[in-house]
C-alpha atoms as a PDB file:
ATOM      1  CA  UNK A   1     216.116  52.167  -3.378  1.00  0.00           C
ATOM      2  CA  UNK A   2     216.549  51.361   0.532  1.00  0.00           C
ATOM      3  CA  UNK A   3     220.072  52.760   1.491  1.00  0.00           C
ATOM      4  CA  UNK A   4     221.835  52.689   4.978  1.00  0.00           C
ATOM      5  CA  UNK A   5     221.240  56.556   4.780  1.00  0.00           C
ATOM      6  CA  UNK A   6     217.404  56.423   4.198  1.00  0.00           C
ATOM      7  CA  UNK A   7     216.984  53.561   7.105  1.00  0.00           C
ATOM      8  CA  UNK A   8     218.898  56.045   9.617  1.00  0.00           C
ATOM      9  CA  UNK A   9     216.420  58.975   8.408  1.00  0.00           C
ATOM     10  CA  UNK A  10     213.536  56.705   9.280  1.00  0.00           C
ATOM     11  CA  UNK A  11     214.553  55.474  12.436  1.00  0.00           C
ATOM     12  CA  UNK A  12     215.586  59.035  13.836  1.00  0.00           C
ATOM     13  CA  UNK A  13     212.129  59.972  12.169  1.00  0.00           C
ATOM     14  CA  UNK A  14     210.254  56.919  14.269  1.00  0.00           C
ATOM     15  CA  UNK A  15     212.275  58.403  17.555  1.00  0.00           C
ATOM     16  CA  UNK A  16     211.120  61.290  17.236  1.00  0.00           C
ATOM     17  CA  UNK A  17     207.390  60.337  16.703  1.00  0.00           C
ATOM     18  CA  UNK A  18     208.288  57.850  19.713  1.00  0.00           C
ATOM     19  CA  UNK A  19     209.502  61.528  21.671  1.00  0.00           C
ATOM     20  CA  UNK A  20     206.100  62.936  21.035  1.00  0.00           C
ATOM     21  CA  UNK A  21     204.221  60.125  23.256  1.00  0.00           C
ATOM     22  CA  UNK A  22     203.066  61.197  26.639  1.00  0.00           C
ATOM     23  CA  UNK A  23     205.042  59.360  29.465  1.00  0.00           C
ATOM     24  CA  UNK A  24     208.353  59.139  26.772  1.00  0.00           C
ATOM     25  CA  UNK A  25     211.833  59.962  28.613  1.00  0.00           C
ATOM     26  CA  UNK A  26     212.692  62.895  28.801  1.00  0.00           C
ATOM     27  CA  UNK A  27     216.946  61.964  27.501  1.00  0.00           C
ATOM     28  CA  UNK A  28     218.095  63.274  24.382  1.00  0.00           C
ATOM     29  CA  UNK A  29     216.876  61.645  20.924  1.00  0.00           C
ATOM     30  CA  UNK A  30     218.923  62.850  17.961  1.00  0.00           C
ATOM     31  CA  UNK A  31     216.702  65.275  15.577  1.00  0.00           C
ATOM     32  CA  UNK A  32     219.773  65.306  12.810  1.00  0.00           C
ATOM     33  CA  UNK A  33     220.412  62.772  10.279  1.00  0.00           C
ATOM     34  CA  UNK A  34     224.162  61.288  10.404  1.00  0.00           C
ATOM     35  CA  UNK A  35     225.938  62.998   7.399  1.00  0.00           C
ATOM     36  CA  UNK A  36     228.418  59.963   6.706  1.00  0.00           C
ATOM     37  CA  UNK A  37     228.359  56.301   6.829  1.00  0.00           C
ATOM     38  CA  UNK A  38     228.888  54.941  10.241  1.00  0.00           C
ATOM     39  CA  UNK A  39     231.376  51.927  10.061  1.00  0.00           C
ATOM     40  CA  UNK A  40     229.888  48.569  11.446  1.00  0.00           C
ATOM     41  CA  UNK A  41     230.880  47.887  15.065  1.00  0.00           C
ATOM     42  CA  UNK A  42     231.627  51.733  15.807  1.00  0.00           C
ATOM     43  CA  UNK A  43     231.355  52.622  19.725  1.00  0.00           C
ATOM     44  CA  UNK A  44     230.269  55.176  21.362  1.00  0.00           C
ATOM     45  CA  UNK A  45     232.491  55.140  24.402  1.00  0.00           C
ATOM     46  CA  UNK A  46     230.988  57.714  27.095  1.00  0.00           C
ATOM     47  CA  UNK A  47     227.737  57.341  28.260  1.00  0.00           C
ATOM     48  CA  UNK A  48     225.905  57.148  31.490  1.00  0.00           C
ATOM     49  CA  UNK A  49     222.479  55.347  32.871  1.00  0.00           C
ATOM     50  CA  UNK A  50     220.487  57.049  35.139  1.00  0.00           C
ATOM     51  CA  UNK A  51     217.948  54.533  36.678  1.00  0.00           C
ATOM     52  CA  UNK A  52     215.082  54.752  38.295  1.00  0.00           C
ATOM     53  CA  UNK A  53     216.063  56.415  41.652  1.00  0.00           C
ATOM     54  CA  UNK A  54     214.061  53.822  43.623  1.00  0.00           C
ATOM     55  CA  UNK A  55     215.738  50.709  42.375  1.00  0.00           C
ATOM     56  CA  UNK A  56     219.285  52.601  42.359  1.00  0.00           C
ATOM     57  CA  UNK A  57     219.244  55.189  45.216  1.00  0.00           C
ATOM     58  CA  UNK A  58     221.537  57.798  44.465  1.00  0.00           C
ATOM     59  CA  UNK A  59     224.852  58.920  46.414  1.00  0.00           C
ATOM     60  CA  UNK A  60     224.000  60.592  49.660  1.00  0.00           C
ATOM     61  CA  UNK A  61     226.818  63.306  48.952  1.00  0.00           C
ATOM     62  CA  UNK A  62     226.072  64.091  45.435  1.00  0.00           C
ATOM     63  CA  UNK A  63     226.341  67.488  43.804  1.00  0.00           C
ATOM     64  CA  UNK A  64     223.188  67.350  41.870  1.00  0.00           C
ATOM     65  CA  UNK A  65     220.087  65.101  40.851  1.00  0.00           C
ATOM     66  CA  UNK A  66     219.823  64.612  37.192  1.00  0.00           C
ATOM     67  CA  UNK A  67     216.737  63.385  35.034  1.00  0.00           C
ATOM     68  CA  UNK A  68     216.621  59.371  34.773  1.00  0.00           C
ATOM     69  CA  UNK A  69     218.176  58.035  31.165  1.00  0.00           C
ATOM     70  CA  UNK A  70     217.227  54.662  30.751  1.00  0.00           C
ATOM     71  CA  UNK A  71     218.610  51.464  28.851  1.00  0.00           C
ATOM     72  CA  UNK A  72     215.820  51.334  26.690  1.00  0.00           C
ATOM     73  CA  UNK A  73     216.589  55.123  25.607  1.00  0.00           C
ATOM     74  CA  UNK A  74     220.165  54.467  24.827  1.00  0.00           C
ATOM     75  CA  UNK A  75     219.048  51.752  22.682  1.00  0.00           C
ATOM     76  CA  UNK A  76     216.990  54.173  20.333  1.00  0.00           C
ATOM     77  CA  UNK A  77     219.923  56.370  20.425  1.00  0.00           C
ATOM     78  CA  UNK A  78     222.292  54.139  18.936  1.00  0.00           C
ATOM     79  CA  UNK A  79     219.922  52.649  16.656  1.00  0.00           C
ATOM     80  CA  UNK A  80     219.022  56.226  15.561  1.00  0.00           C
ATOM     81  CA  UNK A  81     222.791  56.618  15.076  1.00  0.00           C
ATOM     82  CA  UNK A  82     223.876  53.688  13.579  1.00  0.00           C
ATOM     83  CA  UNK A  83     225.841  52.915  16.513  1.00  0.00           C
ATOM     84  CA  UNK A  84     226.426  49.217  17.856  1.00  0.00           C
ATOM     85  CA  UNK A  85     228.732  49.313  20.500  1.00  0.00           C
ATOM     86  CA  UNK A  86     228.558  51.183  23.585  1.00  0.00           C
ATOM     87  CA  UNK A  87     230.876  52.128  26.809  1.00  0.00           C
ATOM     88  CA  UNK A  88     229.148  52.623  29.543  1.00  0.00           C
ATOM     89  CA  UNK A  89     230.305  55.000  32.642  1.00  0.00           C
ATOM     90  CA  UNK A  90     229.504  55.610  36.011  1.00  0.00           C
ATOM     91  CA  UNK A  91     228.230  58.721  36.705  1.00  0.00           C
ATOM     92  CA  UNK A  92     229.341  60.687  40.078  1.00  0.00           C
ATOM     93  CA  UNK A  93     225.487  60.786  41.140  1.00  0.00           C
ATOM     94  CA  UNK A  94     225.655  57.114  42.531  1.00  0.00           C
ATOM     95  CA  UNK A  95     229.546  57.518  44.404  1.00  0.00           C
ATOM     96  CA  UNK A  96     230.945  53.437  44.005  1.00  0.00           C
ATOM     97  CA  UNK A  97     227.891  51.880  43.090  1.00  0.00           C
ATOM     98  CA  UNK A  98     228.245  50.737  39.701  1.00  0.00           C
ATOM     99  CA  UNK A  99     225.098  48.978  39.406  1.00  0.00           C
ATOM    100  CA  UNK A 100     223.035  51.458  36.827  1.00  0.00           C
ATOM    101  CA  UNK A 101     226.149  50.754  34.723  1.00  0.00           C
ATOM    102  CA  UNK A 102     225.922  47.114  35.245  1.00  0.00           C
ATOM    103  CA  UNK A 103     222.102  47.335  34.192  1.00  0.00           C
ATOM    104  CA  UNK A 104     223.241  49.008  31.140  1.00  0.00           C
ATOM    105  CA  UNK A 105     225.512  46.610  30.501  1.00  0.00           C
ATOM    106  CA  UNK A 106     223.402  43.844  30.744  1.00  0.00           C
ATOM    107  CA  UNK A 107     220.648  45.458  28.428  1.00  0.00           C
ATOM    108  CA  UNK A 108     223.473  45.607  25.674  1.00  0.00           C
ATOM    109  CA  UNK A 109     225.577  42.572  26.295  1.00  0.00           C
ATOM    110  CA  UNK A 110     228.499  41.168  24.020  1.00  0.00           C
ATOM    111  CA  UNK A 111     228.403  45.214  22.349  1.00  0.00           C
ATOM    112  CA  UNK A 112     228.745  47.227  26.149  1.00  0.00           C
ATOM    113  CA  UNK A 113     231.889  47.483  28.557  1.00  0.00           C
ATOM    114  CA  UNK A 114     232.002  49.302  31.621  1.00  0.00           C
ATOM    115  CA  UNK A 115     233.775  51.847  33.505  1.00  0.00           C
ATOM    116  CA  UNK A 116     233.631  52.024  37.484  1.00  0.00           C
ATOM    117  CA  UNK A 117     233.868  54.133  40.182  1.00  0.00           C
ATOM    118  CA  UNK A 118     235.785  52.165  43.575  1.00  0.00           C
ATOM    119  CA  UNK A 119     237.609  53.184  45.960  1.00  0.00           C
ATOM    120  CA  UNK A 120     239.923  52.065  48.966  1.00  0.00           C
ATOM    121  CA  UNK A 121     237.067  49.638  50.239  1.00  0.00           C
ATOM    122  CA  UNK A 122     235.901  48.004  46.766  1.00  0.00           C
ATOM    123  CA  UNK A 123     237.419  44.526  47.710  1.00  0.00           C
ATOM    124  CA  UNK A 124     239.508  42.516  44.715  1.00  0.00           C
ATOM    125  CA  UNK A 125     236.751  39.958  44.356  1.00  0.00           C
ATOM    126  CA  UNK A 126     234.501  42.936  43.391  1.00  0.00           C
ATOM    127  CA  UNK A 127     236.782  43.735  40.804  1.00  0.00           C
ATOM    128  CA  UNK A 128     236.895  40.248  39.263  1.00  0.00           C
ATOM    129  CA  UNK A 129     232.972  39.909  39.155  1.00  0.00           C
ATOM    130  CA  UNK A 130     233.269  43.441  37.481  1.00  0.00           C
ATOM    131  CA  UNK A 131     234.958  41.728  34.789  1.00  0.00           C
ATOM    132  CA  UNK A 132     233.342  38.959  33.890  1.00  0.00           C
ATOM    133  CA  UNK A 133     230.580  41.175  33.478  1.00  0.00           C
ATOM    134  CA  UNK A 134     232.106  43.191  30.957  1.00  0.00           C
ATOM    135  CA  UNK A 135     233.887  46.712  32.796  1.00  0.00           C
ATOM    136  CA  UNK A 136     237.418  47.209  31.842  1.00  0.00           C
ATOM    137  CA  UNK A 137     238.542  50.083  33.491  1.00  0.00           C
ATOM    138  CA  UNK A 138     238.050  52.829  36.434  1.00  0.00           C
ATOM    139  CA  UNK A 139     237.241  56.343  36.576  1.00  0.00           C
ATOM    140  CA  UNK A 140     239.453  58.640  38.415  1.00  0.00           C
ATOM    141  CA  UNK A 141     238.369  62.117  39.615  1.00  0.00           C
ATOM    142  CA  UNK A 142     241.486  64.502  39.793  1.00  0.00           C
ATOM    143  CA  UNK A 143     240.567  67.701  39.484  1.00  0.00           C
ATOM    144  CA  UNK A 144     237.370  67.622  42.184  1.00  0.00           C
ATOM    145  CA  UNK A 145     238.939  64.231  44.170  1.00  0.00           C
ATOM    146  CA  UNK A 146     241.779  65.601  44.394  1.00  0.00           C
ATOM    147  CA  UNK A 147     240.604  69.107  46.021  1.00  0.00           C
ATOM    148  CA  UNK A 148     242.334  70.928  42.872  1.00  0.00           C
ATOM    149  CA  UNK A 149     245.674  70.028  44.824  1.00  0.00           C
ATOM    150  CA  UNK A 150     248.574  68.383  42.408  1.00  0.00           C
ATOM    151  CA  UNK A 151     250.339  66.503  44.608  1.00  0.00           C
ATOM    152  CA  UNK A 152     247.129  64.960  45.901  1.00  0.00           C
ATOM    153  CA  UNK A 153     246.480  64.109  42.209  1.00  0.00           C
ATOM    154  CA  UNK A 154     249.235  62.724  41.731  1.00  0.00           C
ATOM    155  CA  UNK A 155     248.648  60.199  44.603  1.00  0.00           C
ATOM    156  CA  UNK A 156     245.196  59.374  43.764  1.00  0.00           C
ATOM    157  CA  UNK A 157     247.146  58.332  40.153  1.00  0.00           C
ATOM    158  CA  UNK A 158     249.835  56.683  41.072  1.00  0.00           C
ATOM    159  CA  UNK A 159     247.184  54.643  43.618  1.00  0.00           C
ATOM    160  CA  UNK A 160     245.019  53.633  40.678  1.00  0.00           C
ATOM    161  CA  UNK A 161     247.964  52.434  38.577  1.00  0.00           C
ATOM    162  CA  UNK A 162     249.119  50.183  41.008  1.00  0.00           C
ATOM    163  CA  UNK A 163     245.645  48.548  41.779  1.00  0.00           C
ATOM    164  CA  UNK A 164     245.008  48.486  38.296  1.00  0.00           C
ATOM    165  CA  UNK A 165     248.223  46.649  36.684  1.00  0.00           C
ATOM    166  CA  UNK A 166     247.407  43.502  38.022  1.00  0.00           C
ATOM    167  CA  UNK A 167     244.294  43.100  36.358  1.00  0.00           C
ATOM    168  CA  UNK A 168     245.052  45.065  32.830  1.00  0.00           C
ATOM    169  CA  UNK A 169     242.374  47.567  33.233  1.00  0.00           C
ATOM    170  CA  UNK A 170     242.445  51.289  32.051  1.00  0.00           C
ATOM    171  CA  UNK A 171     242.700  54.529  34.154  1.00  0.00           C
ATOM    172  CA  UNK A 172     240.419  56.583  32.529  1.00  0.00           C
ATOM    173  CA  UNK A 173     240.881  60.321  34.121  1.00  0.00           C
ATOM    174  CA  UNK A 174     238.490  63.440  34.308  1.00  0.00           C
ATOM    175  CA  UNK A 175     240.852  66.624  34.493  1.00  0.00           C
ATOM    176  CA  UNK A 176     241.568  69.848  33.139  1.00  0.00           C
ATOM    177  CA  UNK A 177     245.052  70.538  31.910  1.00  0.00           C
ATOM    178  CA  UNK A 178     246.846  71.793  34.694  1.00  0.00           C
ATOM    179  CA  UNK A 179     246.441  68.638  35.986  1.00  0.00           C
ATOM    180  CA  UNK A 180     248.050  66.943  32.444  1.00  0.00           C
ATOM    181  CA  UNK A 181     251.493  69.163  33.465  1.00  0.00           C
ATOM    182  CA  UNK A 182     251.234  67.823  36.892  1.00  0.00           C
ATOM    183  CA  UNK A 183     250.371  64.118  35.692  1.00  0.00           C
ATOM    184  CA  UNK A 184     252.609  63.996  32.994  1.00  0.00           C
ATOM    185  CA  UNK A 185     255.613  61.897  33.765  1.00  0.00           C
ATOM    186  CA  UNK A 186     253.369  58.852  35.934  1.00  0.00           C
ATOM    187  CA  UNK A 187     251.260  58.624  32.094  1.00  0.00           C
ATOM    188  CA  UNK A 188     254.638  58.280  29.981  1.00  0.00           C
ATOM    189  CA  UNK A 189     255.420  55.267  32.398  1.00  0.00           C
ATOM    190  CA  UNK A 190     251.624  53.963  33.650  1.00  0.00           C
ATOM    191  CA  UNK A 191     251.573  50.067  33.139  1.00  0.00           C
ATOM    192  CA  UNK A 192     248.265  50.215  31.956  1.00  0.00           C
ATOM    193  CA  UNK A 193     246.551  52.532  29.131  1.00  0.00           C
ATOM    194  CA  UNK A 194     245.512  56.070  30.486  1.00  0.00           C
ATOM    195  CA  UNK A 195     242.531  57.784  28.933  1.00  0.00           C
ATOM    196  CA  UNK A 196     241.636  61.254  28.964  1.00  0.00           C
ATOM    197  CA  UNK A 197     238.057  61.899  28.454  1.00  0.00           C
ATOM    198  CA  UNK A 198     236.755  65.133  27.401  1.00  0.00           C
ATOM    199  CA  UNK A 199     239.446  66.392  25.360  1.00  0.00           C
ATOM    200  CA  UNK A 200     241.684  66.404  28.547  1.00  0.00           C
ATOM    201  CA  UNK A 201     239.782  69.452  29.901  1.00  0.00           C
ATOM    202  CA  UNK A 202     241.019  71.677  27.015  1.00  0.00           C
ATOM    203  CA  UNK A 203     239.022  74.853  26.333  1.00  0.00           C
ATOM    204  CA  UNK A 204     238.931  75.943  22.791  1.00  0.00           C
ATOM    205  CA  UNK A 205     238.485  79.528  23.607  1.00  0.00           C
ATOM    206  CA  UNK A 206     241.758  79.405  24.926  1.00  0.00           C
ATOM    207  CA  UNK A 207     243.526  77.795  21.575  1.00  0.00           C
ATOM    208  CA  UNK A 208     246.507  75.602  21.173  1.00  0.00           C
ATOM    209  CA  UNK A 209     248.538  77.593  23.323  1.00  0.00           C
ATOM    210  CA  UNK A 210     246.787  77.370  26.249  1.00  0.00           C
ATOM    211  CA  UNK A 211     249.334  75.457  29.086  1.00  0.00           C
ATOM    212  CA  UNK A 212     249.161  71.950  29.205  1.00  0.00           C
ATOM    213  CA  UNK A 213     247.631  71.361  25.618  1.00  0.00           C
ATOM    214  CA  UNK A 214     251.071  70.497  23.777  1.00  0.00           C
ATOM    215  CA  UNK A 215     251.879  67.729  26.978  1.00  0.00           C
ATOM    216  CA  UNK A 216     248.647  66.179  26.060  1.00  0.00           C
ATOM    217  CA  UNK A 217     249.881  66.307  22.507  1.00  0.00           C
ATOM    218  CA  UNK A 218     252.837  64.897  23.392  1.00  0.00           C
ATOM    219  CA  UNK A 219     251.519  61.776  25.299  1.00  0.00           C
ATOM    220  CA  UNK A 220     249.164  60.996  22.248  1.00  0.00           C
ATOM    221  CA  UNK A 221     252.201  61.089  20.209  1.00  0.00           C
ATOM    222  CA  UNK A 222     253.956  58.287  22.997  1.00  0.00           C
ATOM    223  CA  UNK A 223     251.234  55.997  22.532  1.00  0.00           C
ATOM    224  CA  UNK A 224     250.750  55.436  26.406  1.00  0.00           C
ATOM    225  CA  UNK A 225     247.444  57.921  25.813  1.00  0.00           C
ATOM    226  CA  UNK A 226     244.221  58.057  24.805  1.00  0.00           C
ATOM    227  CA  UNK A 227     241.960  60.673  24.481  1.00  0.00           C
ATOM    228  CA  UNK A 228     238.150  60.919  24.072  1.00  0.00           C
ATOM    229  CA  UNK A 229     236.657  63.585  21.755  1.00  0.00           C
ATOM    230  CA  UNK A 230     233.466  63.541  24.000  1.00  0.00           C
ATOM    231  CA  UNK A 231     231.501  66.001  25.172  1.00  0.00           C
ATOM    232  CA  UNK A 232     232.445  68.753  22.921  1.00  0.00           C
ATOM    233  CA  UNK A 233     230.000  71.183  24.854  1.00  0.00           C
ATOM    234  CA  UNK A 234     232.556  71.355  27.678  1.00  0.00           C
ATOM    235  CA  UNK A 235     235.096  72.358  25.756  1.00  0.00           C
ATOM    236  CA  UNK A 236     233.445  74.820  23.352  1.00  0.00           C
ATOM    237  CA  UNK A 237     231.425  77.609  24.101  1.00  0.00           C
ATOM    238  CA  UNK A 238     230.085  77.749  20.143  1.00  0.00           C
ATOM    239  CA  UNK A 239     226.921  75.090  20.565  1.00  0.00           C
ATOM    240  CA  UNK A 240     225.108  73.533  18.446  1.00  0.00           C
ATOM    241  CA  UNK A 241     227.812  73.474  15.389  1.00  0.00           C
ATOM    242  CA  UNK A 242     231.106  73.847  18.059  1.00  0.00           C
ATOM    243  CA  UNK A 243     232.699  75.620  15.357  1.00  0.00           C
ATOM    244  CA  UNK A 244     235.613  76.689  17.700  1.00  0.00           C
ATOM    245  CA  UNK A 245     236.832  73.503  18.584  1.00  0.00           C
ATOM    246  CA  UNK A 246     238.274  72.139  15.615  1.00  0.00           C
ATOM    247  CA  UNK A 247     241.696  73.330  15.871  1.00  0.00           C
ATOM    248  CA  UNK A 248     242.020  71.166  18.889  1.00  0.00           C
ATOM    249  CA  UNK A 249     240.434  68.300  17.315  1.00  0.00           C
ATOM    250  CA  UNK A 250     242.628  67.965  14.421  1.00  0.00           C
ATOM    251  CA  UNK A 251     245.417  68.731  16.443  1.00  0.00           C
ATOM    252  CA  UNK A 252     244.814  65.427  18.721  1.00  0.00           C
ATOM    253  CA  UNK A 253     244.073  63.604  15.757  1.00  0.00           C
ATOM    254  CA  UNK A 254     246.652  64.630  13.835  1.00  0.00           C
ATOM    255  CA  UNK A 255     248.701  63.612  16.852  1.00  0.00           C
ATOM    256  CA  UNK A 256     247.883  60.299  17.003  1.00  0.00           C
ATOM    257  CA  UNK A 257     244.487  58.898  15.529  1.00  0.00           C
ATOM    258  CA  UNK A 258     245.232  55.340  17.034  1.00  0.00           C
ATOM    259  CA  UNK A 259     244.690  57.115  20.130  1.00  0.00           C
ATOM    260  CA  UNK A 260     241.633  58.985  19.666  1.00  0.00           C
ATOM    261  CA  UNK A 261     237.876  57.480  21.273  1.00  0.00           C
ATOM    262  CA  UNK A 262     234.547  59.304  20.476  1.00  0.00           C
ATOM    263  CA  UNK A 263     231.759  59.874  22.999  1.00  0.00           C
ATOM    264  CA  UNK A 264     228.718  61.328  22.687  1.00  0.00           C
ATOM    265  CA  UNK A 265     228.383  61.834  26.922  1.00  0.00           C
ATOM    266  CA  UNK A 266     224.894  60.922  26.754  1.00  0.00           C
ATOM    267  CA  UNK A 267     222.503  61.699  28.390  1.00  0.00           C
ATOM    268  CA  UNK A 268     224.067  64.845  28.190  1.00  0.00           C
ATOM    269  CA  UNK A 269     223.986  65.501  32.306  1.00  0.00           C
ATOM    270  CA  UNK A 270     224.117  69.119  33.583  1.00  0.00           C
ATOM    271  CA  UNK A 271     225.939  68.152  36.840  1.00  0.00           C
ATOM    272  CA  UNK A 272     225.769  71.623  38.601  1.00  0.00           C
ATOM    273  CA  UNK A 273     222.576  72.580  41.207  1.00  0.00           C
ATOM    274  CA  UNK A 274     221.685  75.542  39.952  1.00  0.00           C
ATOM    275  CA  UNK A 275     221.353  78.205  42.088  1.00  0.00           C
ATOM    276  CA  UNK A 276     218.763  78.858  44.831  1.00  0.00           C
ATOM    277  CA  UNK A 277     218.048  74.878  44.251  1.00  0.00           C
ATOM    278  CA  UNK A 278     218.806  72.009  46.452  1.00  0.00           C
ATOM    279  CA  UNK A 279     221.355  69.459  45.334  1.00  0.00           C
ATOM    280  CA  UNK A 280     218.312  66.508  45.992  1.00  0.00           C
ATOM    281  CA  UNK A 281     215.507  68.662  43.308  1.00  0.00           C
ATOM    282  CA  UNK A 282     216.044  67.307  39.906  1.00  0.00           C
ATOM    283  CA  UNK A 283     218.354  69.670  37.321  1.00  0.00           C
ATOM    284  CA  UNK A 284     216.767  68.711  33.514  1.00  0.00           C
ATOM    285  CA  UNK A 285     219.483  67.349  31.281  1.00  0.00           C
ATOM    286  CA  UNK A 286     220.848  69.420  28.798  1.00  0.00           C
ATOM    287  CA  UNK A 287     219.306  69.686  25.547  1.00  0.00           C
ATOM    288  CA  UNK A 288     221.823  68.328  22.981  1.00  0.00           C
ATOM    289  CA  UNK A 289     221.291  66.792  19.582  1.00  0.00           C
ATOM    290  CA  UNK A 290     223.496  63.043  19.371  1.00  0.00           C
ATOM    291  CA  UNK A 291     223.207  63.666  15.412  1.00  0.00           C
ATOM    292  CA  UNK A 292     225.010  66.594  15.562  1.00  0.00           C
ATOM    293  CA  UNK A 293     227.929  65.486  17.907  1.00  0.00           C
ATOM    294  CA  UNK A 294     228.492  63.017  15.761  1.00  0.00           C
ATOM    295  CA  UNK A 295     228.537  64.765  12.381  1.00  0.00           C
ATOM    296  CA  UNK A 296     231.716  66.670  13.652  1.00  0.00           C
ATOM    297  CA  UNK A 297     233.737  63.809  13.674  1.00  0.00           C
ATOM    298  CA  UNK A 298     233.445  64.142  10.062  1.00  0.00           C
ATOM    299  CA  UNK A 299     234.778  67.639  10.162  1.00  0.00           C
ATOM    300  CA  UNK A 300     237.331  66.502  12.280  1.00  0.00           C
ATOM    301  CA  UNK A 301     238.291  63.201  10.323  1.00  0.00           C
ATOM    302  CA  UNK A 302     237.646  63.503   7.183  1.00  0.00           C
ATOM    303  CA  UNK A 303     239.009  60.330   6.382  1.00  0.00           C
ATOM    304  CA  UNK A 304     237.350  57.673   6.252  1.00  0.00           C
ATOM    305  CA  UNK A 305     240.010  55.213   7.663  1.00  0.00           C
ATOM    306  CA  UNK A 306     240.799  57.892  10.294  1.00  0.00           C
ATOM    307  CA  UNK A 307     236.780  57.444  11.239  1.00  0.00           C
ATOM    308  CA  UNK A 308     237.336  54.227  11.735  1.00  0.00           C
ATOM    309  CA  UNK A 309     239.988  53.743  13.693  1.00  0.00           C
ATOM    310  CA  UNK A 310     237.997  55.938  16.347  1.00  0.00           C
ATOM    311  CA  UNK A 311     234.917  54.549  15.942  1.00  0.00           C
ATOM    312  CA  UNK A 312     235.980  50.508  15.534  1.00  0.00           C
ATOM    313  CA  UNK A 313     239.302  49.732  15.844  1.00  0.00           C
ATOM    314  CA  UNK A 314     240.629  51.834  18.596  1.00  0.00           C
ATOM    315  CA  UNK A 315     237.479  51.018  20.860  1.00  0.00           C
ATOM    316  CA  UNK A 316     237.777  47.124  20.048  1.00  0.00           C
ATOM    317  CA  UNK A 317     241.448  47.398  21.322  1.00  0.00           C
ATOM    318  CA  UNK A 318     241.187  49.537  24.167  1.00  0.00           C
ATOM    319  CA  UNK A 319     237.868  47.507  25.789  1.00  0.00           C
ATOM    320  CA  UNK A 320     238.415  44.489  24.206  1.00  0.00           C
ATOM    321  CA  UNK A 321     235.547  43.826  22.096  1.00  0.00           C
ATOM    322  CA  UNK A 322     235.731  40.853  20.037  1.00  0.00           C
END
């Protein structure tokens, strides 16, 4: 008998015959079957493209040059996955040019939204024409943009809000969790929904004690919060099982599951130079297995109905899928 489960073990099987051809990508293919049913529609809401360099030159001041990750290689991932939606994020390699994202986009259609990267000089009408073609929010740097400086976060925050209530779009923020103490009070009364990606910068090593942790608690609990539980590599220092960060992953679902996005962060970028090379020589992306991201969601949630409210309906709200 056919089942949804034996389909997903021959597609990631084809992928990873498909891996084995000479001149294949070199982005991360899943090598581990899904261990629960994926809900139709589920999202994956934090990826990148990385194009090919000479169509979409990269950002002069850059802090590293990763491996390209193409639309045709997310595609296998998700179908390996049994994923059908996708957000879609620019990455810091390519500064305000969002048009690898808008590539992406395009390759997925009615199933991908988009998350940009402006800044003072991205004009309104850039904006609109980023909506119609399917990005609903921005990306806001404040631990590096803001030169690790509160205050200056704070600004850069309260900037994006106010650009950003006139058209409805989302502030989604990278951070750590000082910055989530300094940040607090503008989230509890943003006019649009903030979102938190990579579990707000939390460290499991450092438990659910560590400062800043129970204020990101708190503003899942308000509502005016989301969080993604993407990435889980930055937060844990356990890979491949990330055994250590389930505390903090119940705790912010527990908090509010309504709330709560999953992201795989694919390709899985490794955005520091490392040493004694130069920020233009190409750093590999890491090696990370999508099938095993995603089976910790089940440790996490191990409700079904909690599954899919992060993987259908809190996605299909948040980026407005129909």
């Amino acid at each position: 008998m056919l089942t949804r489960r034996t389909m997903l073990l021959g597609t990631i099987a084809a992928g990873a015959v498909m891996n084995s051809r000479e001149g294949f990508g070199k982005a991360a293919q899943p090598s581990t079957a899904v261990t629960f049913d994926v809900p139709a529609h589920s999202c994956d809401c934090h990826t990148h493209i990385h194009a090919d360099p000479e169509k979409f030159p990269l950002f002069a001041g850059r802090t590293y040059t990763p491996e390209t990750a193409s639309t045709e290689e997310m595609a296998d991932l998700h179908r390996a996955l049994g994923i059908e939606r996708v957000v879609i994020v620019t990455p810091s390699i390519y500064g305000t040019d969002n048009s690898a994202t808008l590539l992406g986009i395009r390759a997925r259609g009615a199933n991908a939204r988009g998350v940009a990267v402006i800044d003072d000089m991205t004009p309104e009408s850039d904006l609109d024409s980023m909506h119609q073609d399917g990005f609903r929010g921005i990306r806001v740097n404040l631990t590096h943009g803001a030169l690790g400086d509160p205050t200056a976060a704070k600004q850069l925050l309260r900037t994006a809000l106010d650009r950003m209530k006139l058209r409805g779009w989302h502030v989604q923020i990278y951070t750590s969790l000082p910055f989530v103490l300094a940040i607090k009070e503008l989230v509890l009364t943003s006019p649009v929904p903030i979102v938190f990606d990579h579990f707000g910068g939390a460290k499991a090593a450092l438990g659910l004690e560590q400062p800043g942790f129970y204020e990101l608690v708190e503003l899942l609990k308000s509502g005016k919060a989301y969080v993604k539980v993407s990435g889980a590599y930055y937060a844990s220092t356990l890979a491949p099982d990330y055994q250590d960060l389930v505390p903090l992953a119940k705790a912010l679902i527990g908090a509010n599951a309504d709330r709560i996005l999953w992201g795989s962060d694919w390709p899985h970028p490794n955005a520091v130079t490392p040493p004694g090379k130069k920020v233009t020589d190409v750093t590999s992306l890491r090696t990370i297995d999508d099938g095993v991201l995603l089976n910790q969601l089940a440790i996490w949630a191990p409700d079904a109905a909690v599954r899919k409210a992060i993987l259908v309906d809190n996605p299909a709200r948040l980026y407005g899928f129909g």
